[in-house]
C-alpha atoms as a PDB file:
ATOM      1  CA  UNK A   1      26.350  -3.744   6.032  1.00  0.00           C
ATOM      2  CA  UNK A   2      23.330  -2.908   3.902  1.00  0.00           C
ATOM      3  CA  UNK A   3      21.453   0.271   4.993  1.00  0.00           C
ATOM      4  CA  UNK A   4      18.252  -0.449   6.473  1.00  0.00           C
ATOM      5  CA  UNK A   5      15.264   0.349   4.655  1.00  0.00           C
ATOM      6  CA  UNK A   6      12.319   2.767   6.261  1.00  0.00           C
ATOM      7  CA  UNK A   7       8.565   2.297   5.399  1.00  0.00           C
ATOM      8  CA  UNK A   8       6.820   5.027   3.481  1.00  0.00           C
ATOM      9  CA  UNK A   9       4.507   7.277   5.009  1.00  0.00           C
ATOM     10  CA  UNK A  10       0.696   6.967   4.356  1.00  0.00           C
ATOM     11  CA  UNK A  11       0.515  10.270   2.957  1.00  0.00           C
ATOM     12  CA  UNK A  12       3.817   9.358   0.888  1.00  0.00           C
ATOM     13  CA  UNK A  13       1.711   6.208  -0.269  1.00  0.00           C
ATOM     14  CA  UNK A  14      -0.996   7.782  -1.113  1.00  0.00           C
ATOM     15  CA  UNK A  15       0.021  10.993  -3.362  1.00  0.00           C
ATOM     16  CA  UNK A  16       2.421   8.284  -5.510  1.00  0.00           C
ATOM     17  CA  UNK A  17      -0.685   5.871  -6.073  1.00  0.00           C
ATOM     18  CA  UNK A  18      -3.001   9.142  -7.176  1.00  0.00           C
ATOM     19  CA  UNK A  19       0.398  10.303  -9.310  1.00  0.00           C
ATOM     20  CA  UNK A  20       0.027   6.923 -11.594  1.00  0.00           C
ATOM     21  CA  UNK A  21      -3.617   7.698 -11.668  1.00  0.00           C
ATOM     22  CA  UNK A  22      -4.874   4.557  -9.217  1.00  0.00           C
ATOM     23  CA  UNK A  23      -6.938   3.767  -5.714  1.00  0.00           C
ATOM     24  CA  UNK A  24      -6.080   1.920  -3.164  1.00  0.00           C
ATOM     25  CA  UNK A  25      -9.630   0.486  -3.973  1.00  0.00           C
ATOM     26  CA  UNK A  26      -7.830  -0.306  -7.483  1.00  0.00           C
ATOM     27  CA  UNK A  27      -4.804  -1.749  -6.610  1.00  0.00           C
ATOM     28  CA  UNK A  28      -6.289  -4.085  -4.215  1.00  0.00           C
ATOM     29  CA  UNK A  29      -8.609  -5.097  -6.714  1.00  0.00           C
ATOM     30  CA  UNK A  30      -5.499  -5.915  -9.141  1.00  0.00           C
ATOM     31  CA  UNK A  31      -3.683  -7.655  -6.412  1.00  0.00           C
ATOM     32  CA  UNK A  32      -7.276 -10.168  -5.937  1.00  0.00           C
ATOM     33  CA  UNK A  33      -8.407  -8.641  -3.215  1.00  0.00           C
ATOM     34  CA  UNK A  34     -11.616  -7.123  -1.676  1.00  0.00           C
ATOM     35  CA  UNK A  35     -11.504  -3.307  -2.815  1.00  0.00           C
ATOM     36  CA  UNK A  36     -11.219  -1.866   0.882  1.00  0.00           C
ATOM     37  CA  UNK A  37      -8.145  -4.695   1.842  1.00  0.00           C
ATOM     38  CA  UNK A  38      -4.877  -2.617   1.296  1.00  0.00           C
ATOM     39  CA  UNK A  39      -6.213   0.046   3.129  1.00  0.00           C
ATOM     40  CA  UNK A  40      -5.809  -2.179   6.926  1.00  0.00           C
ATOM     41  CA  UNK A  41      -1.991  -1.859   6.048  1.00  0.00           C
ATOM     42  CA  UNK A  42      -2.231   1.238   7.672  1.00  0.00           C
ATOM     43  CA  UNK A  43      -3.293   0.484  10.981  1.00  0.00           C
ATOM     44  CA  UNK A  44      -2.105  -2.885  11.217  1.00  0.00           C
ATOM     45  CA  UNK A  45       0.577  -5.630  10.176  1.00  0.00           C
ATOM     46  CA  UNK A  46      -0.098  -7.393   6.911  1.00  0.00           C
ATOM     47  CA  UNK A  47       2.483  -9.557   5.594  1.00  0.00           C
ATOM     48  CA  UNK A  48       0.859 -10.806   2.351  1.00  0.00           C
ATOM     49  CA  UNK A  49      -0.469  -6.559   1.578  1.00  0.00           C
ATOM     50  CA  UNK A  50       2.488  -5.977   1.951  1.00  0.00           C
ATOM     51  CA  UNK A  51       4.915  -7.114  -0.596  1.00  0.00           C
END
């Protein structure tokens, strides 16, 4: 049995993106989306932001 994985914390999240030098606002804009997008994943569920 495989160990089940835990999510990252925001903060976690956050102070790895700003360690490779990009936003949130960036990445979503890489991933096609509208700048503010990736920031809903953490409030709600978002299946597709989340991959």
């Amino acid at each position: 049995m495989e160990p089940k994985s835990q999510d990252w914390h925001r903060a976690d999240i956050k102070s790895a993106l700003e360690k490779r030098g990009i936003t949130l606002r960036d990445l979503s804009r890489q991933a096609g989306l509208s700048p503010d997008s990736l920031r809903n994943v953490f409030t709600r569920s978002w299946p597709r932001a989340e991959r």
